[in-house]
Structure formats: structure tokens, C-alpha cells
N, C-alpha and C. Protein backbone atom coordinates (compact mmCIF):
# COMPACT_ATOMS: atom_id res chain seq x y z
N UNK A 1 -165.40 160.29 174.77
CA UNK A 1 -164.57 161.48 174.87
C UNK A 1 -163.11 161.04 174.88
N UNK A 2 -162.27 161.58 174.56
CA UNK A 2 -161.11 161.24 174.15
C UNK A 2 -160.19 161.67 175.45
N UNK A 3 -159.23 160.94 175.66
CA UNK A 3 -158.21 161.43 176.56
C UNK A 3 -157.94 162.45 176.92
N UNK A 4 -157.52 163.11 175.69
CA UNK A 4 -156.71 164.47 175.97
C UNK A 4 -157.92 165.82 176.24
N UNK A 5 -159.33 165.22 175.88
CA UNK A 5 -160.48 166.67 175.52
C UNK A 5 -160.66 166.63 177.57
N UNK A 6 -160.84 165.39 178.35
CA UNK A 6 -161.15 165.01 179.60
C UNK A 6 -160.16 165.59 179.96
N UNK A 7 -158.93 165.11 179.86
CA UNK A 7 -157.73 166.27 180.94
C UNK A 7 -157.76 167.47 181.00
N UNK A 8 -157.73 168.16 179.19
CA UNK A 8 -157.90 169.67 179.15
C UNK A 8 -156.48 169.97 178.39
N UNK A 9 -156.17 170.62 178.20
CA UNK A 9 -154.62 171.20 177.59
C UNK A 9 -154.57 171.96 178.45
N UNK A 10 -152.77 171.14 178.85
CA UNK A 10 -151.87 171.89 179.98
C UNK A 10 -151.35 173.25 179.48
N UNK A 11 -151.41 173.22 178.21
CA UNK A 11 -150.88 174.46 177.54
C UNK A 11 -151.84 175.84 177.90
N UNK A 12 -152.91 175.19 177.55
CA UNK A 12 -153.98 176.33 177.76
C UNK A 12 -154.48 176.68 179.12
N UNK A 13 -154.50 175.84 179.87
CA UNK A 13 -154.39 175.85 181.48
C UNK A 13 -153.62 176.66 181.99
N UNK A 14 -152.02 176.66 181.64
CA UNK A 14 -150.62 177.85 182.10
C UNK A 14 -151.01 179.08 181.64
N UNK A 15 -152.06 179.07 180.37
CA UNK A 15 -152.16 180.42 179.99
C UNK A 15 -152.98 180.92 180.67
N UNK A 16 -154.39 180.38 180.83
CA UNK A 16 -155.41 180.90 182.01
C UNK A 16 -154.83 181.43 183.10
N UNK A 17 -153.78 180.59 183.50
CA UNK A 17 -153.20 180.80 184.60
C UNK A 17 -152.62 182.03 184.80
N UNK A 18 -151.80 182.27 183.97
CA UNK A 18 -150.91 183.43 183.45
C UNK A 18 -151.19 184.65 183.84
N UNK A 19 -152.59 184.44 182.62
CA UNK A 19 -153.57 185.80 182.52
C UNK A 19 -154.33 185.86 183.77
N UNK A 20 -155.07 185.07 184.54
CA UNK A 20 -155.73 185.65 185.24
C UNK A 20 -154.55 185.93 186.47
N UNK A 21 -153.26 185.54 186.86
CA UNK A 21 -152.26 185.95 188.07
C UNK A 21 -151.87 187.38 187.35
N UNK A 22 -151.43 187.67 185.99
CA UNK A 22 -151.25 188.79 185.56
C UNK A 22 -152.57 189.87 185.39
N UNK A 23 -153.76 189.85 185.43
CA UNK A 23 -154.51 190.77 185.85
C UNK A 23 -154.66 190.58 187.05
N UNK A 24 -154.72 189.93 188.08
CA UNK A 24 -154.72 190.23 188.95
C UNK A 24 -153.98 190.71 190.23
N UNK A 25 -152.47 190.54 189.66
CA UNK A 25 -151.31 191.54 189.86
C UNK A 25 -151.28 192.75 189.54
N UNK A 26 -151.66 193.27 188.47
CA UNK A 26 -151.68 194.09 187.99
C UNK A 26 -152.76 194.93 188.67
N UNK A 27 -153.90 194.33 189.48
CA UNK A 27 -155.08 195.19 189.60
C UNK A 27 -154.48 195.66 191.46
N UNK A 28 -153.41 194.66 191.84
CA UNK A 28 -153.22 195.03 193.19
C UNK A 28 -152.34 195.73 193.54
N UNK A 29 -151.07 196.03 192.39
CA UNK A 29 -150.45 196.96 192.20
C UNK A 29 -151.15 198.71 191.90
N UNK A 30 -151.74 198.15 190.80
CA UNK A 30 -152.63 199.74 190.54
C UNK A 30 -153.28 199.88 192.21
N UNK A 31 -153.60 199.38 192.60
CA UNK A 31 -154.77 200.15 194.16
C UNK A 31 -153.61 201.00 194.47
N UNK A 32 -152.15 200.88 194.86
CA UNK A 32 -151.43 201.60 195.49
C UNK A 32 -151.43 203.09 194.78
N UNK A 33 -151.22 203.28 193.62
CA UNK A 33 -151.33 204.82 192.79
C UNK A 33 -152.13 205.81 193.33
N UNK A 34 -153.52 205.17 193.67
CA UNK A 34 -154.28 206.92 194.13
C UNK A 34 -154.17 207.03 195.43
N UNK A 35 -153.13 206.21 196.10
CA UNK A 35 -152.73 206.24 197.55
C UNK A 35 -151.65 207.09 197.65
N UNK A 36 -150.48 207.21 196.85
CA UNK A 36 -149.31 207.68 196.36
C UNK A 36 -149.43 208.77 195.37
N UNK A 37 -150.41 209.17 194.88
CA UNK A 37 -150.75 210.57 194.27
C UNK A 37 -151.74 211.11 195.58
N UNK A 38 -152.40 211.10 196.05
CA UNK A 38 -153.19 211.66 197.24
C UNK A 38 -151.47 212.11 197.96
N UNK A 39 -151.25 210.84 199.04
CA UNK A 39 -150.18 211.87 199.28
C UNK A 39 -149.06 212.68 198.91
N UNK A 40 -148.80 212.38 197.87
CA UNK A 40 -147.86 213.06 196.90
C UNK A 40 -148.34 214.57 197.18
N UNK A 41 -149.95 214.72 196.80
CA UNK A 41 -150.04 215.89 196.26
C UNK A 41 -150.51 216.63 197.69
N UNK A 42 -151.25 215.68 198.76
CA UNK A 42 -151.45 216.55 199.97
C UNK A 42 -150.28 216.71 200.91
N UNK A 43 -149.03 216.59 200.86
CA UNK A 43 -148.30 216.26 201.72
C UNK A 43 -148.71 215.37 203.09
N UNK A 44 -149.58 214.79 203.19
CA UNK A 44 -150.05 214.36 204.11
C UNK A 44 -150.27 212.81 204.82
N UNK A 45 -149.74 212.29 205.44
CA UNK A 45 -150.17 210.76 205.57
C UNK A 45 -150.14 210.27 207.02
N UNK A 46 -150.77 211.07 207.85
CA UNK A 46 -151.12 211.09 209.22
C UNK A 46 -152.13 209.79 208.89
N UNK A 47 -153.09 209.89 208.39
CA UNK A 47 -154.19 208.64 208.56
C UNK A 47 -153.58 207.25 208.33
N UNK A 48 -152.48 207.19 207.73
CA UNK A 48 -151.73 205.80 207.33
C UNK A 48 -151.19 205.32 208.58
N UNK A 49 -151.67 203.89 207.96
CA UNK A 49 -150.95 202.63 209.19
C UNK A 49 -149.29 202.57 208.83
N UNK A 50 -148.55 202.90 209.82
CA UNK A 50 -147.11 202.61 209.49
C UNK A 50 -146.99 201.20 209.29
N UNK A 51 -147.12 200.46 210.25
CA UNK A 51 -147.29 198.86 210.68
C UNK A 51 -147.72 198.37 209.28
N UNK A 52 -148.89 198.53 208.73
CA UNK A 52 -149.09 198.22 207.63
C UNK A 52 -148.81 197.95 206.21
N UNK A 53 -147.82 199.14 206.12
CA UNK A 53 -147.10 199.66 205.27
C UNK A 53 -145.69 199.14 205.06
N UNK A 54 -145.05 198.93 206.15
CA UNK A 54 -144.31 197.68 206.56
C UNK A 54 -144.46 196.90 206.08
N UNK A 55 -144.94 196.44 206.86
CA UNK A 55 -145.53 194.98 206.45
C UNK A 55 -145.90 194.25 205.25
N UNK A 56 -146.35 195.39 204.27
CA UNK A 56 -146.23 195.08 202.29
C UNK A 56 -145.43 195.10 202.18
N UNK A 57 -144.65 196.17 202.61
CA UNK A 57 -143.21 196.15 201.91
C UNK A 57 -142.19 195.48 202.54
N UNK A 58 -142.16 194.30 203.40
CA UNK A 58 -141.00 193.60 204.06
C UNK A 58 -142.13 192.16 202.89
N UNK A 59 -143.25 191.91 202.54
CA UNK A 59 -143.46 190.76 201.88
C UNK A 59 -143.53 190.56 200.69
N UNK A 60 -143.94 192.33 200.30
CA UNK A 60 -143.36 192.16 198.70
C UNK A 60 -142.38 191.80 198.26
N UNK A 61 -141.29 192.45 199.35
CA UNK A 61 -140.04 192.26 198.90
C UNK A 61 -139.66 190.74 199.53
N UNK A 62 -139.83 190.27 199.92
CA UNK A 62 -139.75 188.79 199.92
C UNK A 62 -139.98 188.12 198.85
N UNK A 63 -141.32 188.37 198.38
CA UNK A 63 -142.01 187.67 197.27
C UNK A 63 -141.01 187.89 195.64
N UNK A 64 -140.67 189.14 195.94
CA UNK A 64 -139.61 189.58 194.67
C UNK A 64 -138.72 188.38 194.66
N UNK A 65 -137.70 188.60 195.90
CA UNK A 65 -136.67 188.06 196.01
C UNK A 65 -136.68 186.82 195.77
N UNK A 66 -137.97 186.03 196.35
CA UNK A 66 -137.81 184.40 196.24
C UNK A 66 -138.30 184.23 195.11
N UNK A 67 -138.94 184.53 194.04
CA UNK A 67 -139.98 183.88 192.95
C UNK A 67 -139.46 183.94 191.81
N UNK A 68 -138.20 184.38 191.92
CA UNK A 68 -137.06 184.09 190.91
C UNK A 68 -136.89 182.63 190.38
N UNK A 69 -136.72 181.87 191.41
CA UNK A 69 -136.33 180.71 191.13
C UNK A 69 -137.40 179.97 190.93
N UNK A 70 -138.73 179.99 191.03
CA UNK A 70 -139.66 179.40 189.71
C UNK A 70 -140.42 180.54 188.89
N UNK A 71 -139.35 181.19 188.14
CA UNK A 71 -139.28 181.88 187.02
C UNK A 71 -141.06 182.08 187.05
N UNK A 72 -141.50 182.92 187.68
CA UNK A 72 -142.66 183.25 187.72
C UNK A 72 -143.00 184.74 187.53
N UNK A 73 -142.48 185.37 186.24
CA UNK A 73 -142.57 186.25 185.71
C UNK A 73 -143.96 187.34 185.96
N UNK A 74 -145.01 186.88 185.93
CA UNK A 74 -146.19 187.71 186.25
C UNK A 74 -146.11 188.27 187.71
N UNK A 75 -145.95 187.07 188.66
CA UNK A 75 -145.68 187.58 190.01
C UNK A 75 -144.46 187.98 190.23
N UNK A 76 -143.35 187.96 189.77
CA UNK A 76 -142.08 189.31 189.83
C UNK A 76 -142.31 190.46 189.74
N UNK A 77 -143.13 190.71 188.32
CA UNK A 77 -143.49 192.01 188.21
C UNK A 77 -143.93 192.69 189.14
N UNK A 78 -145.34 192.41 189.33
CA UNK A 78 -146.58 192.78 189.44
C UNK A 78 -146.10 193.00 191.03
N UNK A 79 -145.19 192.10 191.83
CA UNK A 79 -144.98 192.49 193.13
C UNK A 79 -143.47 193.32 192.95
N UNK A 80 -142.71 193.57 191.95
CA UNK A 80 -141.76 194.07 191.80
C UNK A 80 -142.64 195.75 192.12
N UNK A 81 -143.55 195.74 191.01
CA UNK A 81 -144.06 197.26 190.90
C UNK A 81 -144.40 197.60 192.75
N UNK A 82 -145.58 197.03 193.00
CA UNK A 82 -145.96 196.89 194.25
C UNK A 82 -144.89 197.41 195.23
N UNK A 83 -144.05 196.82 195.06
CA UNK A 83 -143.29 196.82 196.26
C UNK A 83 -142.37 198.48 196.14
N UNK A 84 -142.17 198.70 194.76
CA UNK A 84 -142.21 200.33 194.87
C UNK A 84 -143.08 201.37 194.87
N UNK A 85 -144.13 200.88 194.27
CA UNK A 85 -145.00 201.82 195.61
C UNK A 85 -145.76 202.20 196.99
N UNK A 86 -145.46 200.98 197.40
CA UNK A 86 -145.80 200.79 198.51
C UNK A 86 -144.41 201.53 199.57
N UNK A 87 -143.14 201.31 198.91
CA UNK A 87 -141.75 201.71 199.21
C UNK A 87 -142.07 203.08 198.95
N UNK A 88 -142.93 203.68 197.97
CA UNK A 88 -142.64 205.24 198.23
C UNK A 88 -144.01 206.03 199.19
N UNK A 89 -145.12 205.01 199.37
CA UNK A 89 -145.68 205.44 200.29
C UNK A 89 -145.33 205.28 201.69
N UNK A 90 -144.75 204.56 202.30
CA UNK A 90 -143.51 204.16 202.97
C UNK A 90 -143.06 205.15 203.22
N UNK A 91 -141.91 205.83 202.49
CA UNK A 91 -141.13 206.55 202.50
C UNK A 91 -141.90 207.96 202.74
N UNK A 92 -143.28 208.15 202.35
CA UNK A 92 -143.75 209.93 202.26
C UNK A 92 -144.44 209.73 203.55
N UNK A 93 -144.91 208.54 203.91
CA UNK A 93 -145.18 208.24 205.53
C UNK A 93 -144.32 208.89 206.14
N UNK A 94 -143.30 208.37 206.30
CA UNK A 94 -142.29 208.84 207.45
C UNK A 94 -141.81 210.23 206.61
N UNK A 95 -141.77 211.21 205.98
CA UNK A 95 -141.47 212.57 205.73
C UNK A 95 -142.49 213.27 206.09
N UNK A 96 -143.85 212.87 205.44
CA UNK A 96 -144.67 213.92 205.85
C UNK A 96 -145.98 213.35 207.11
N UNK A 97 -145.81 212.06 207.49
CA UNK A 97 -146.46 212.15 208.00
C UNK A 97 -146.46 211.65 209.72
């Protein structure tokens, strides 16, 4: 077996990588939506953990802020999105609930 077939390609490795951090950003962002249309549309968010809610949104936004600097584009996003909706369930917490 040849050198390079035993290591694997690093190229194709970053991409695996890529794709599976970008679906799976993507799938933890989407959970927040039918959390944020529910209360959207019931005015309601008595059952929500404040503490909780917090708490995404003081680490998303961490995660935003720091992951700049290894240009880690999938996880910017994917916690960029996150972190606004979690910021507007957040926010309908404390209005309506």
C-alpha cells in the first residue's frame, strides 16, 4: 500500500470535516425555529427556562466572537444563526413570558 492511500487525503478529510460540522450546525440551529414560531404565534413562554436560554445565548455568542480567528466558517455561521434565535427566543421570554 502506498504512503499516501495509508494516511488518507488531508484534502478530503477537511471536507468530511466541513460537511459533517456544517450539517450538523445547521441541524442545531434549525431545532430553535419551531421553538420561536410556537412562541411567536402563542404569545406564550411561561414553560421556558430563562437560565437556559441565557446560557445559549452568552455561548453562542462567545463561540461567534472567538472562531473568527481560525477562520472556521461552518461554525460562525451555524452559531451566528443560533445565536439569533435563541436571542429572539430570549427576547419573547422576557415580553411574553
Amino acid at each position: 500500500m502506498r504512503e499516501q492511500e495509508r494516511k488518507g487525503n488531508p484534502v478530503t478529510k477537511d471536507m468530511n470535516a466541513d460537511l459533517v460540522g456544517t450539517v450538523a450546525g445547521a441541524l442545531t440551529t434549525i431545532a430553535f425555529v419551531p421553538q420561536a414560531w410556537r412562541i411567536w404565534k402563542t404569545r406564550a413562554a411561561q414553560a421556558l427556562s430563562l437560565s437556559m436560554y441565557l446560557d445559549i445565548h452568552i455561548g453562542r455568542g462567545a463561540v461567534v466572537f472567538s472562531t473568527p480567528v481560525a477562520r472556521a466558517w461552518p461554525i460562525i455561521v451555524c452559531n451566528g444563526v443560533t445565536l439569533l434565535l435563541a436571542g429572539t427566543v430570549l427576547a419573547m421570554k422576557l415580553k411574553f413570558g
